[in-house]
C-alpha atoms as a PDB file:
ATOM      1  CA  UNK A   1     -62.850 -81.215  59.647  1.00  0.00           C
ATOM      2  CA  UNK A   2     -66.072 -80.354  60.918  1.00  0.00           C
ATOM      3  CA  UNK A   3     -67.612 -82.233  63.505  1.00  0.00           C
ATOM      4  CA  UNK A   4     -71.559 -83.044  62.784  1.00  0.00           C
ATOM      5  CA  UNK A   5     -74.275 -84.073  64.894  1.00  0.00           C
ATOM      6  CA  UNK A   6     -76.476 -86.517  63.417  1.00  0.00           C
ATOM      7  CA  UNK A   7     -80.142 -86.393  64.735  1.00  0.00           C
ATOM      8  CA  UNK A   8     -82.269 -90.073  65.288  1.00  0.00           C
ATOM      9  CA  UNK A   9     -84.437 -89.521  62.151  1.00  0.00           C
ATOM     10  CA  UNK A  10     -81.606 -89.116  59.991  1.00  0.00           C
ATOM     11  CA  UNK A  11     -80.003 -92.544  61.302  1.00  0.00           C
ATOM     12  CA  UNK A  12     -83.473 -94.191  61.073  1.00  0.00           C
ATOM     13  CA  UNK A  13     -83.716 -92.631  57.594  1.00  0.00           C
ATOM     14  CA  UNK A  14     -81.006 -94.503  56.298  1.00  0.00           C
ATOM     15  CA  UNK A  15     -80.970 -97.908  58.771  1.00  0.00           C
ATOM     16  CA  UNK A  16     -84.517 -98.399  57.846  1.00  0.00           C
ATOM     17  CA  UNK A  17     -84.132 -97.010  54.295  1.00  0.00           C
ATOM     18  CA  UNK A  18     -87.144 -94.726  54.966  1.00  0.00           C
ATOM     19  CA  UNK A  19     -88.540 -94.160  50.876  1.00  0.00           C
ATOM     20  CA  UNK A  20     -88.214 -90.487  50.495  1.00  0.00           C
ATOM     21  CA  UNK A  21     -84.992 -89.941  53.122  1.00  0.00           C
ATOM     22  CA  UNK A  22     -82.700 -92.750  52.338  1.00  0.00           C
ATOM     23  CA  UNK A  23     -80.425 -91.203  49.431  1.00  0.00           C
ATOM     24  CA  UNK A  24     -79.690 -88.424  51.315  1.00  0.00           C
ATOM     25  CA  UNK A  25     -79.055 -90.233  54.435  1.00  0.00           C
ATOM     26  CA  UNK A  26     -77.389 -92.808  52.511  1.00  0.00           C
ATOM     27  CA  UNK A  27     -74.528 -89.892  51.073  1.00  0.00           C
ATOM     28  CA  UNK A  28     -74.152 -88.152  54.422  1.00  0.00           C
ATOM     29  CA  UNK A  29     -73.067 -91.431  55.758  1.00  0.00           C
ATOM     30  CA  UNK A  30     -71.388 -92.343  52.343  1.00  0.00           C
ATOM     31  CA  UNK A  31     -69.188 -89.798  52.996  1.00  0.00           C
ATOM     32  CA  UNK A  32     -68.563 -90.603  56.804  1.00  0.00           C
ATOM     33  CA  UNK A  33     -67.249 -93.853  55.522  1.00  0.00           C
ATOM     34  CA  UNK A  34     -64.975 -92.245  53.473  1.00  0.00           C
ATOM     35  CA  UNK A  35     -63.739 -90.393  56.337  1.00  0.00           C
ATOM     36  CA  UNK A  36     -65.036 -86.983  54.363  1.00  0.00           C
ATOM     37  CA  UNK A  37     -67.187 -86.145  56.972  1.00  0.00           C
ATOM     38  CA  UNK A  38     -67.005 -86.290  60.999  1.00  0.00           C
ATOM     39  CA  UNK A  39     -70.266 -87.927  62.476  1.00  0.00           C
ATOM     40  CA  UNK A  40     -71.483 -88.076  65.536  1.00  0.00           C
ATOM     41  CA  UNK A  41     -74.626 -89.264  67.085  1.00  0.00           C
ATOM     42  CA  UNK A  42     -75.582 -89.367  70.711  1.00  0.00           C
ATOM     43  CA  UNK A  43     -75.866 -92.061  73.163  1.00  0.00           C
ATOM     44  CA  UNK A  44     -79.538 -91.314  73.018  1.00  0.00           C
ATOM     45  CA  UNK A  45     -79.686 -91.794  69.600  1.00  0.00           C
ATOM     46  CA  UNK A  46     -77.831 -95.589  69.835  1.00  0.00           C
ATOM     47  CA  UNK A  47     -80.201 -96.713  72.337  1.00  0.00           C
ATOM     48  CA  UNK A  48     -83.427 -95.174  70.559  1.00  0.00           C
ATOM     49  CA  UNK A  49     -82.390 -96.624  67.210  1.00  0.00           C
ATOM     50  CA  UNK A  50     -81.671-100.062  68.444  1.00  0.00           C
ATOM     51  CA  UNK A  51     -85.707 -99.749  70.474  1.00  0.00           C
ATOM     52  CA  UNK A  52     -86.959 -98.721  66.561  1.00  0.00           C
ATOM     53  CA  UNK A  53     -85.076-101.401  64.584  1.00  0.00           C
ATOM     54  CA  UNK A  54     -85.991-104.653  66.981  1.00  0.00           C
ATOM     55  CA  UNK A  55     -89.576-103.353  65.897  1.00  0.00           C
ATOM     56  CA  UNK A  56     -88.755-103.984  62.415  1.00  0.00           C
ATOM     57  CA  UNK A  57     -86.512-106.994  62.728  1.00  0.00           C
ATOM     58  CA  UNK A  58     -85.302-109.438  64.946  1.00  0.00           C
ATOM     59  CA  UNK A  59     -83.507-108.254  68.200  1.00  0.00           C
ATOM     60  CA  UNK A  60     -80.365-110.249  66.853  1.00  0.00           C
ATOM     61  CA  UNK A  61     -80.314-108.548  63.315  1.00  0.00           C
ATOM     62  CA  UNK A  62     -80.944-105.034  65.034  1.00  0.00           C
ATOM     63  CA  UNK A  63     -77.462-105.645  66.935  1.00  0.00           C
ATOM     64  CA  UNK A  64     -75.857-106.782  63.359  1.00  0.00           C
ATOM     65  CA  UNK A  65     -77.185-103.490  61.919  1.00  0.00           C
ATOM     66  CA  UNK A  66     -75.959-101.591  64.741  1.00  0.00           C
ATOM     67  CA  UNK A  67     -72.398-102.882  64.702  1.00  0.00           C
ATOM     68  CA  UNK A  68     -71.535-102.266  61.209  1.00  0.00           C
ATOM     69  CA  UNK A  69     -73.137 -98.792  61.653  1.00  0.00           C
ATOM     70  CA  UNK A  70     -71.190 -97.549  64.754  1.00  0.00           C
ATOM     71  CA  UNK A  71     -67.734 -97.274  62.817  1.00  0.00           C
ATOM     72  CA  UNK A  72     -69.148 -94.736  61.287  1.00  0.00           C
ATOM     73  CA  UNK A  73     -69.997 -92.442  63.820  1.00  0.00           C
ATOM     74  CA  UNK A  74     -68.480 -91.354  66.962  1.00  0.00           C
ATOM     75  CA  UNK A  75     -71.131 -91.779  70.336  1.00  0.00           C
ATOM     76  CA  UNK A  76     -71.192 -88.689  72.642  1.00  0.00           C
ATOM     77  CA  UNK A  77     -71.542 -89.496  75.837  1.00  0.00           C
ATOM     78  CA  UNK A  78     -75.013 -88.318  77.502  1.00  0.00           C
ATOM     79  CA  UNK A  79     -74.097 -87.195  81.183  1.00  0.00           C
ATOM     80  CA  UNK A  80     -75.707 -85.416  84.268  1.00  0.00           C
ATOM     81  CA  UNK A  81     -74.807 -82.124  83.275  1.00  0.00           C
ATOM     82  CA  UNK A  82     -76.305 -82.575  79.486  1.00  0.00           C
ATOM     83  CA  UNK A  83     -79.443 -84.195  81.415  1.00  0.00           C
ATOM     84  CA  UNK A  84     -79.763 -81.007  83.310  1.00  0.00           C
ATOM     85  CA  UNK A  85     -79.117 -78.612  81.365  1.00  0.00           C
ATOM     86  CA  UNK A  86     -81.404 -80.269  78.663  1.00  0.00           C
ATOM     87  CA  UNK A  87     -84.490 -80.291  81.585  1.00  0.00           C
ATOM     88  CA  UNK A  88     -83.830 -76.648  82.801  1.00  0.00           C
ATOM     89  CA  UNK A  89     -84.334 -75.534  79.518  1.00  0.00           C
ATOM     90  CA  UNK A  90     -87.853 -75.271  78.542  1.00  0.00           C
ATOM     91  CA  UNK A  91     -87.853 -73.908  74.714  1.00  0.00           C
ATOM     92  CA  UNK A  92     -87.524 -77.704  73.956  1.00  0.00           C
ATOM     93  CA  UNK A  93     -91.014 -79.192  74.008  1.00  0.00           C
ATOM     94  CA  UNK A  94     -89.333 -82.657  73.331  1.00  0.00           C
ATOM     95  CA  UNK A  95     -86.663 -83.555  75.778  1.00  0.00           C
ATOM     96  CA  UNK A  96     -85.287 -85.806  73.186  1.00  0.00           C
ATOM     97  CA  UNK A  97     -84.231 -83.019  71.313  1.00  0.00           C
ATOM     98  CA  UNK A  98     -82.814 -80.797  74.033  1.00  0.00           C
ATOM     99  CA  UNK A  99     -80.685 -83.909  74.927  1.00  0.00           C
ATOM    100  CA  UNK A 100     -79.510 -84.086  71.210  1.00  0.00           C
ATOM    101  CA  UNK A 101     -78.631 -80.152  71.129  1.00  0.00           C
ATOM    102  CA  UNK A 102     -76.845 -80.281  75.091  1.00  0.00           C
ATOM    103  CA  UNK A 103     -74.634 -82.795  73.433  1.00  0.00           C
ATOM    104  CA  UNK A 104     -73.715 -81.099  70.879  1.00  0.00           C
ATOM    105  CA  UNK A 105     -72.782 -77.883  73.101  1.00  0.00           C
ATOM    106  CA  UNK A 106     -70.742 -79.860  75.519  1.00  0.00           C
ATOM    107  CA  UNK A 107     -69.033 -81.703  72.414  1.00  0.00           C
ATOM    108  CA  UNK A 108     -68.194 -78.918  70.137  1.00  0.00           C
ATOM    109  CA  UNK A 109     -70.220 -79.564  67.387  1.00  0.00           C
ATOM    110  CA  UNK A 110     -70.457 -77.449  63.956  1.00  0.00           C
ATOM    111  CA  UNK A 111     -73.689 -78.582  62.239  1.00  0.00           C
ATOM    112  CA  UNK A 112     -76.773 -80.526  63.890  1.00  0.00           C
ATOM    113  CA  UNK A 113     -78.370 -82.377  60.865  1.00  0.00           C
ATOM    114  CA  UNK A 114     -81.888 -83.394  61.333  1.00  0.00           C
ATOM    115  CA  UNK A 115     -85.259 -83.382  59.817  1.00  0.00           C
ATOM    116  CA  UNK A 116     -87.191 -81.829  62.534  1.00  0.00           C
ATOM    117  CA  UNK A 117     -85.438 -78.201  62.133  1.00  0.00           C
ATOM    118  CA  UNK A 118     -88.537 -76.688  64.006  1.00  0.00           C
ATOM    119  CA  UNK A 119     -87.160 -78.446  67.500  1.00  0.00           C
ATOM    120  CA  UNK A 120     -84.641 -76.600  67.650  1.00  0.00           C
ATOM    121  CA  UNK A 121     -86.067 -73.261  66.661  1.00  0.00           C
ATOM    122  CA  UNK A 122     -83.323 -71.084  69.459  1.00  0.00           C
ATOM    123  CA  UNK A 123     -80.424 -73.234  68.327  1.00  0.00           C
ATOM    124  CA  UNK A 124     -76.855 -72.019  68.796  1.00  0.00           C
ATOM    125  CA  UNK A 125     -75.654 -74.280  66.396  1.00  0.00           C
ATOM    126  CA  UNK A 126     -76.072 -74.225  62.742  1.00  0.00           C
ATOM    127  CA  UNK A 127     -79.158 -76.758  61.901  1.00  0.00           C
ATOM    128  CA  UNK A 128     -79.782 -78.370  58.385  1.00  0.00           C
ATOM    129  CA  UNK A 129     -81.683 -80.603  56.670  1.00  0.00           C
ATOM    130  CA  UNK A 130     -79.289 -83.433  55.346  1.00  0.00           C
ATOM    131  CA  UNK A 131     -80.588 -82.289  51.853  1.00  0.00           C
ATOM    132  CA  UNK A 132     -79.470 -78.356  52.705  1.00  0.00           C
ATOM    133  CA  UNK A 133     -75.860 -79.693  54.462  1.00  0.00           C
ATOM    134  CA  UNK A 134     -74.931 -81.581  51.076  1.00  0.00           C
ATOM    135  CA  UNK A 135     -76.053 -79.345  48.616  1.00  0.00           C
ATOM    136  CA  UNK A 136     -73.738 -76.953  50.450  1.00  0.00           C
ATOM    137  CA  UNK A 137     -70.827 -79.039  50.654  1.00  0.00           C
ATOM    138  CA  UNK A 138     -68.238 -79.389  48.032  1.00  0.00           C
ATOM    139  CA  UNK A 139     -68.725 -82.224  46.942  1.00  0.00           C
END
């Protein structure tokens, strides 16, 4: 089974059911649940979703959210060689996403899946669009 990296705006798309991004989100994850699909998401990503959703709801109810949404994914770990390699390498205007795509390397991903394709333009990894990943998976 392919392993999947899962970029923040994806999980934001579907744990703040952003209109527009939520079904797709919705049957990436779908399919996670059914144990279908391998995600992962990176430590990063846990800690900036959790900062997004107490903005929308109470600190208590972000923590709810975040607990029934973590059995779905498996957290990479985000170390000091991911840190560095992510700051030596300067084709990634946003360290957010060279932190996303480090992890990835050092975890044997398959797919990153993300809206913001563009960041990660010199990409080793295959990158899709949630939309593009399902409509090329048998479903």
């Amino acid at each position: 089974m392919s392993r999947i990296l899962v970029d923040t705006n994806i999980v934001i798309d579907l744990l703040s059911r952003r209109k527009d991004f939520y079904g797709d989100a919705a049957t990436l994850f779908s399919l996670a649940d059914k144990q279908e699909l391998n995600l992962t998401i990176s430590s990063l990503t846990f800690a900036n979703t959790n900062y997004i959703l107490t903005k929308l709801k109470s600190a208590r109810e972000a923590r709810q959210i975040l607990r029934k949404f973590k059995v779905l994914v498996e957290i990479l770990n985000l170390d000091d060689k991911i840190t560095e390699l992510a700051l030596s390498d300067e084709s990634f205007t946003d360290l957010e996403d060279g932190l996303q795509y480090y992890s990835a390397m050092e975890n044997q991903i398959d797919v990153i899946i993300t809206r913001n394709k563009k960041d990660f333009k010199n990409s080793k990894i295959p990158v899709q669009s949630a939309k593009e990943f399902l409509a090329n998976k048998t479903l």
